[in-house]
C-alpha atoms as a PDB file:
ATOM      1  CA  UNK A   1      -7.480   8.204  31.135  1.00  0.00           C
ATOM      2  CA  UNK A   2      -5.927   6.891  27.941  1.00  0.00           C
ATOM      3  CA  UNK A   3      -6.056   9.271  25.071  1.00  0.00           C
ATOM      4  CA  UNK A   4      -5.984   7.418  21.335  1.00  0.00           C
ATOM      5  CA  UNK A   5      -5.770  10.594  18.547  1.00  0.00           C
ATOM      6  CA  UNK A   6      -5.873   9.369  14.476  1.00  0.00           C
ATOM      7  CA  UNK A   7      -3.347  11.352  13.228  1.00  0.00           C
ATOM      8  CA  UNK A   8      -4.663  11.155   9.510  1.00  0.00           C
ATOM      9  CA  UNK A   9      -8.361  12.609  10.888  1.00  0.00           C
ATOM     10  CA  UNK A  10      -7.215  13.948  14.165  1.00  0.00           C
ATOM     11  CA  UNK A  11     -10.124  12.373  15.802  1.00  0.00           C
ATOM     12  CA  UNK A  12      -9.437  11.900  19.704  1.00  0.00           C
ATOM     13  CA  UNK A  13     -10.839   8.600  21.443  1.00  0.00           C
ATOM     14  CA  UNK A  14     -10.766   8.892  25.153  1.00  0.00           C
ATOM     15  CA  UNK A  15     -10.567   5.607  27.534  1.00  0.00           C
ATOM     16  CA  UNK A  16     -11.373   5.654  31.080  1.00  0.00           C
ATOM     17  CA  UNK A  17      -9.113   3.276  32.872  1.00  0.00           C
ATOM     18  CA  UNK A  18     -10.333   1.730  36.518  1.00  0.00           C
ATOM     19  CA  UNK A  19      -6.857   1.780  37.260  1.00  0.00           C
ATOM     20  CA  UNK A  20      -3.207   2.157  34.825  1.00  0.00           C
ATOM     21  CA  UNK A  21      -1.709  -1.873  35.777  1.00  0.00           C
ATOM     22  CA  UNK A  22      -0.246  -3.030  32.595  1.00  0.00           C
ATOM     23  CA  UNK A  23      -3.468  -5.804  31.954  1.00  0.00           C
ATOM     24  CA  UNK A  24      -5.652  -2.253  31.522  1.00  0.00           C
ATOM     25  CA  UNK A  25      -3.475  -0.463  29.318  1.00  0.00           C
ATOM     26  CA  UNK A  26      -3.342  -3.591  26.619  1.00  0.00           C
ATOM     27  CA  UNK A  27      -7.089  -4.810  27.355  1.00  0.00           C
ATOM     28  CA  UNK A  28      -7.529  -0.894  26.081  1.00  0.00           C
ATOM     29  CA  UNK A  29      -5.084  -1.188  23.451  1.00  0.00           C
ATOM     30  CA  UNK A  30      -6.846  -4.267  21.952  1.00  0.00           C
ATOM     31  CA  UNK A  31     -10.342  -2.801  22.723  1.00  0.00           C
ATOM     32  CA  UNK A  32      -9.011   0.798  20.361  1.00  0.00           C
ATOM     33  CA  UNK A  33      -7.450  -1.292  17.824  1.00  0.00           C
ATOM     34  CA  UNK A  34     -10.053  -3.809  17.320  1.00  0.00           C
ATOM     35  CA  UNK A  35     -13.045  -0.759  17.024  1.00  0.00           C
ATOM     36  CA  UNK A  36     -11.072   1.180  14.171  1.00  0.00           C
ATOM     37  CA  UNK A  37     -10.326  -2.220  12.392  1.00  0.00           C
ATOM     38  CA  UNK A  38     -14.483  -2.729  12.862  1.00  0.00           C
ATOM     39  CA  UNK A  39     -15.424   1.019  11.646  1.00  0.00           C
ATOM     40  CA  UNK A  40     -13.310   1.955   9.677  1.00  0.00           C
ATOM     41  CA  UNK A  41     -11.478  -0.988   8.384  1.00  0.00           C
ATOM     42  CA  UNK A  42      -8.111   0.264   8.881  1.00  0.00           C
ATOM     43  CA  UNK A  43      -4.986  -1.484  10.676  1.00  0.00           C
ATOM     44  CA  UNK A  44      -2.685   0.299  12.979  1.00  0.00           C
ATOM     45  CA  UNK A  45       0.497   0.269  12.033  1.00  0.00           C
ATOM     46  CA  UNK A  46       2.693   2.499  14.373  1.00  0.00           C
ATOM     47  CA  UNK A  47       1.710   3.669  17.760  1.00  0.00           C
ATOM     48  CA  UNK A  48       3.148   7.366  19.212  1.00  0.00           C
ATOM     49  CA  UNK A  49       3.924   7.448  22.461  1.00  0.00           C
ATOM     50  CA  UNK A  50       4.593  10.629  24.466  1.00  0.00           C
ATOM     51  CA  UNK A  51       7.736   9.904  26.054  1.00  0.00           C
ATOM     52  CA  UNK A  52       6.279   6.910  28.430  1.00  0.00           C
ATOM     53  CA  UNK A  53       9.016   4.079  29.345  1.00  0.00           C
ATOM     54  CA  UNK A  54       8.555   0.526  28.381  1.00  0.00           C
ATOM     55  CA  UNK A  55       8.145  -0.533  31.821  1.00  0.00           C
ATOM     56  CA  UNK A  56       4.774   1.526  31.528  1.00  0.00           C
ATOM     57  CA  UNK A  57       3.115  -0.766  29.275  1.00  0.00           C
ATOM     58  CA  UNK A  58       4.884  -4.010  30.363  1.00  0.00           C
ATOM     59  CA  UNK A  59       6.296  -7.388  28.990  1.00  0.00           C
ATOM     60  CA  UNK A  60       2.884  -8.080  27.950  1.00  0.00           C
ATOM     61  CA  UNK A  61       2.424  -5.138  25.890  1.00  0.00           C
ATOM     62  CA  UNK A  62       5.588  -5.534  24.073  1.00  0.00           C
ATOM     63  CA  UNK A  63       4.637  -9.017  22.940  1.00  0.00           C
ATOM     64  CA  UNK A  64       1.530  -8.014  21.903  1.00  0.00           C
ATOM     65  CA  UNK A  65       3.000  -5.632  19.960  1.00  0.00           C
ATOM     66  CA  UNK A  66       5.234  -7.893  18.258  1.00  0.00           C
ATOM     67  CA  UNK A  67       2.947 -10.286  17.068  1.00  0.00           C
ATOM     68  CA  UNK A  68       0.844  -7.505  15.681  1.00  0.00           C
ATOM     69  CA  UNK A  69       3.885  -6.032  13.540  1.00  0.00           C
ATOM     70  CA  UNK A  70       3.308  -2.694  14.980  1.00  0.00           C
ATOM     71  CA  UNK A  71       5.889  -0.037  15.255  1.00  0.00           C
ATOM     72  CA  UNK A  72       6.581   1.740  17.987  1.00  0.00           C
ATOM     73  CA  UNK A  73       7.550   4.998  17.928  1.00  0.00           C
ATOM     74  CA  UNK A  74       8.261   8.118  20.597  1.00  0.00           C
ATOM     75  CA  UNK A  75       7.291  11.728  19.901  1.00  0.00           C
ATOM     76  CA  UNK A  76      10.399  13.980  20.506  1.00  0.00           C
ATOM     77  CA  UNK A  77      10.556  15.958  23.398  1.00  0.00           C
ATOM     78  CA  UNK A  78       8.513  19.445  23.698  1.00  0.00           C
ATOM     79  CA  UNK A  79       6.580  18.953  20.644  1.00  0.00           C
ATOM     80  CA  UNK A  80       3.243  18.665  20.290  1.00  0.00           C
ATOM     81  CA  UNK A  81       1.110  15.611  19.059  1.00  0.00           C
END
């Protein structure tokens, strides 16, 4: 499961991955960025992450990332959202 939550609206999005390789995670990423940009018309422009290591969502990822100009940012340790 991948859990996406908008932290102006607090609405949760849940994705249900066949499996967690890398290819998932950023096919997901895309899939979650591309249906607020459609609905809502808003761009993403920092991602929280709750303490999960680069190597989690691979080289791929990271470039991704990049070219999108998003920020990446981890949530500090025993806080919530």
């Amino acid at each position: 499961m991948l859990y996406f939550v908008d932290s102006h609206s607090r609405m949760y999005y849940v994705y249900s991955l066949l499996n967690k390789n890398q290819e998932s995670i950023l096919g997901t990423f895309k899939q979650y960025t591309s249906h607020i940009k459609r609905h809502w018309g808003f761009t993403i422009k920092i991602i929280y992450r709750d303490g999960e290591t680069a190597t989690t969502f691979g080289s791929g990822f990271r470039a991704w990332v990049a070219k999108e100009g998003l920020i990446m940012e981890t949530s500090p340790p025993h806080t919530q959202d």
